[in-house]
C-alpha atoms as a PDB file:
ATOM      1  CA  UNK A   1       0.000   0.000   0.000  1.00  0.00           C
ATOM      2  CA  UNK A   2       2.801   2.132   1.244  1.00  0.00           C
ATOM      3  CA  UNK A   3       4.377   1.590  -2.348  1.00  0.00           C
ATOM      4  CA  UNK A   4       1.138   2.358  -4.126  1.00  0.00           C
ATOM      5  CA  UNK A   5       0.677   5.769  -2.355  1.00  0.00           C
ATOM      6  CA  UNK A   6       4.463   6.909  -2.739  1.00  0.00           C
ATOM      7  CA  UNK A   7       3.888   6.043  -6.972  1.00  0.00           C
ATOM      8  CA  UNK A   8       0.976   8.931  -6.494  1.00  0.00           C
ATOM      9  CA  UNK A   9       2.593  11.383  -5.035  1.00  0.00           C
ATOM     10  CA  UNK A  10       5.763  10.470  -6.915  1.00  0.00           C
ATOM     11  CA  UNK A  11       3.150  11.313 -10.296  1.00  0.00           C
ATOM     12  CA  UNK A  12       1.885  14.020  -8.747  1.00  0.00           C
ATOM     13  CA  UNK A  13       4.339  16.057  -8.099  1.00  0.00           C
ATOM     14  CA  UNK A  14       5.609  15.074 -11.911  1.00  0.00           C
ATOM     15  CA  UNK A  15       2.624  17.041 -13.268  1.00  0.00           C
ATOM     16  CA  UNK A  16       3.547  19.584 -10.739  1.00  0.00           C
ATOM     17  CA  UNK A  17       6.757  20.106 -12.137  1.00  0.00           C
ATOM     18  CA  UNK A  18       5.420  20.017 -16.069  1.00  0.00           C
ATOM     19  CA  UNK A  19       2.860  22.562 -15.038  1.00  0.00           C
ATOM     20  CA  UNK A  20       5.598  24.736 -13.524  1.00  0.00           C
ATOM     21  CA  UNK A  21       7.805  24.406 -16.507  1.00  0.00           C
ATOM     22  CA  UNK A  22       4.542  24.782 -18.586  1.00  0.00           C
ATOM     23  CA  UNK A  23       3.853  28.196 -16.812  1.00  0.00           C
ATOM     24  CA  UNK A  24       6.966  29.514 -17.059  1.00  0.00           C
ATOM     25  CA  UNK A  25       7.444  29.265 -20.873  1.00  0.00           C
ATOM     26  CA  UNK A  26       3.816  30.676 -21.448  1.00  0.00           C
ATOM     27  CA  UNK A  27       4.514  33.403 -19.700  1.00  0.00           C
ATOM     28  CA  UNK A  28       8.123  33.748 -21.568  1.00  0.00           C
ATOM     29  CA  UNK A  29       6.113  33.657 -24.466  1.00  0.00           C
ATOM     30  CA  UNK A  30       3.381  36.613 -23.162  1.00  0.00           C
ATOM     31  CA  UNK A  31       6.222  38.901 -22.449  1.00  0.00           C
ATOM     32  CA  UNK A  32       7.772  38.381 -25.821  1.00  0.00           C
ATOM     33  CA  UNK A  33       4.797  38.736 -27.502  1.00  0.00           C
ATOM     34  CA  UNK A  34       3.669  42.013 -25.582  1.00  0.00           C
ATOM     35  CA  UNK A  35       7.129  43.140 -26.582  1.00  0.00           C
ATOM     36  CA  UNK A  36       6.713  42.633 -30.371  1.00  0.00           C
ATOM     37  CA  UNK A  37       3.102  44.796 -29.621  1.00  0.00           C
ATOM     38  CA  UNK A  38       4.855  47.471 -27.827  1.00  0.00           C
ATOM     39  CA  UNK A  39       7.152  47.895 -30.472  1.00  0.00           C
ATOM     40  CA  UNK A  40       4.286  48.050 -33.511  1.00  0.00           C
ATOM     41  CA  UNK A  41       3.108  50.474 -30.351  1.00  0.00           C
ATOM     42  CA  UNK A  42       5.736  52.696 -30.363  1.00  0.00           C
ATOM     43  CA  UNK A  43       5.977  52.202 -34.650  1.00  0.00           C
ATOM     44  CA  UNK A  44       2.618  53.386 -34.753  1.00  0.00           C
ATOM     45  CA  UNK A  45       2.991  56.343 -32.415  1.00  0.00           C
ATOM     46  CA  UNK A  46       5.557  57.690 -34.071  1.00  0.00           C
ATOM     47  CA  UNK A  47       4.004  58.075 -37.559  1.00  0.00           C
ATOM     48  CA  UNK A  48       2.236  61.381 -38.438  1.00  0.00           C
ATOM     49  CA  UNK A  49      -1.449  61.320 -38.845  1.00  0.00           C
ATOM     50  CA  UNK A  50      -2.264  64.974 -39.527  1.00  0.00           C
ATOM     51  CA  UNK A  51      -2.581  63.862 -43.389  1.00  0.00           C
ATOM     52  CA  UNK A  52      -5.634  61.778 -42.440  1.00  0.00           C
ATOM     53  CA  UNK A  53      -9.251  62.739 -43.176  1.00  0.00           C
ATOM     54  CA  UNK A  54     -12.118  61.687 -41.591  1.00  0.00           C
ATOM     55  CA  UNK A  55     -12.942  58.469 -40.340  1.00  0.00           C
ATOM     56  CA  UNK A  56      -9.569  57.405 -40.818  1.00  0.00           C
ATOM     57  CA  UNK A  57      -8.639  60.446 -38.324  1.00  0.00           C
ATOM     58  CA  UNK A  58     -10.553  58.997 -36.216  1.00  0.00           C
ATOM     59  CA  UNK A  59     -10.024  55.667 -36.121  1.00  0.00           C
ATOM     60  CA  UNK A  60      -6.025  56.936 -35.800  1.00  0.00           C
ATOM     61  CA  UNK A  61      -6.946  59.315 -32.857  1.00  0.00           C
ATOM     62  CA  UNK A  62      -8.523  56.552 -31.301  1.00  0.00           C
ATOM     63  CA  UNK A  63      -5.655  53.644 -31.519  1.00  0.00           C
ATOM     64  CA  UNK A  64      -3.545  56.384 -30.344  1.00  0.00           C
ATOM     65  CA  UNK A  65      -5.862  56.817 -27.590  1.00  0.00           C
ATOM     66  CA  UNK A  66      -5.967  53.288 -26.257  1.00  0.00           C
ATOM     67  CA  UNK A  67      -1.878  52.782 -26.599  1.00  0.00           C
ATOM     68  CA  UNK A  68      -1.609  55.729 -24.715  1.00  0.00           C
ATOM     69  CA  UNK A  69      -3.837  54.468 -21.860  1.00  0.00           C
ATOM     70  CA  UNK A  70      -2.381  50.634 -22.293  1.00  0.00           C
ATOM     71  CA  UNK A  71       0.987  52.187 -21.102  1.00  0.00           C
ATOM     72  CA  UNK A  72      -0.121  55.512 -18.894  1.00  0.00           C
ATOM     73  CA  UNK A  73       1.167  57.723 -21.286  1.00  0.00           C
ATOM     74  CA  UNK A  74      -1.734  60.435 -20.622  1.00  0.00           C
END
């Protein structure tokens, strides 16, 4: 019995480990993609807009808008 328990607890602490290891690279891979956004962020920020006309002004206004709030840049 003794054996039977230890195999448990022996597997579950395996998929505690693989979900740890599984964790960490997901949230490598977040960072790296919010990264790659902040950059197209920043890309995007730093194009004029003042040759845009209607909706299109406004629909640039507002991206700039919500980047601006994403990273407190009131």
């Amino acid at each position: 019995m003794n054996r039977r328990l230890q195999d448990i607890r022996d597997l579950g602490h395996q998929r505690y480990e693989i979900m740890k290891e599984r964790v960490a690279e997901t949230k490598k891979f977040n960072e790296m993609q919010e990264a790659g956004q902040m950059e197209k962020d920043i890309e995007f920020l730093s194009k004029p807009i003042d040759h845009l006309q209607d909706d299109a002004l406004i629909l640039a206004q507002m991206r700039r808008q919500k980047i601006r709030e994403k990273y407190l840049f009131f």
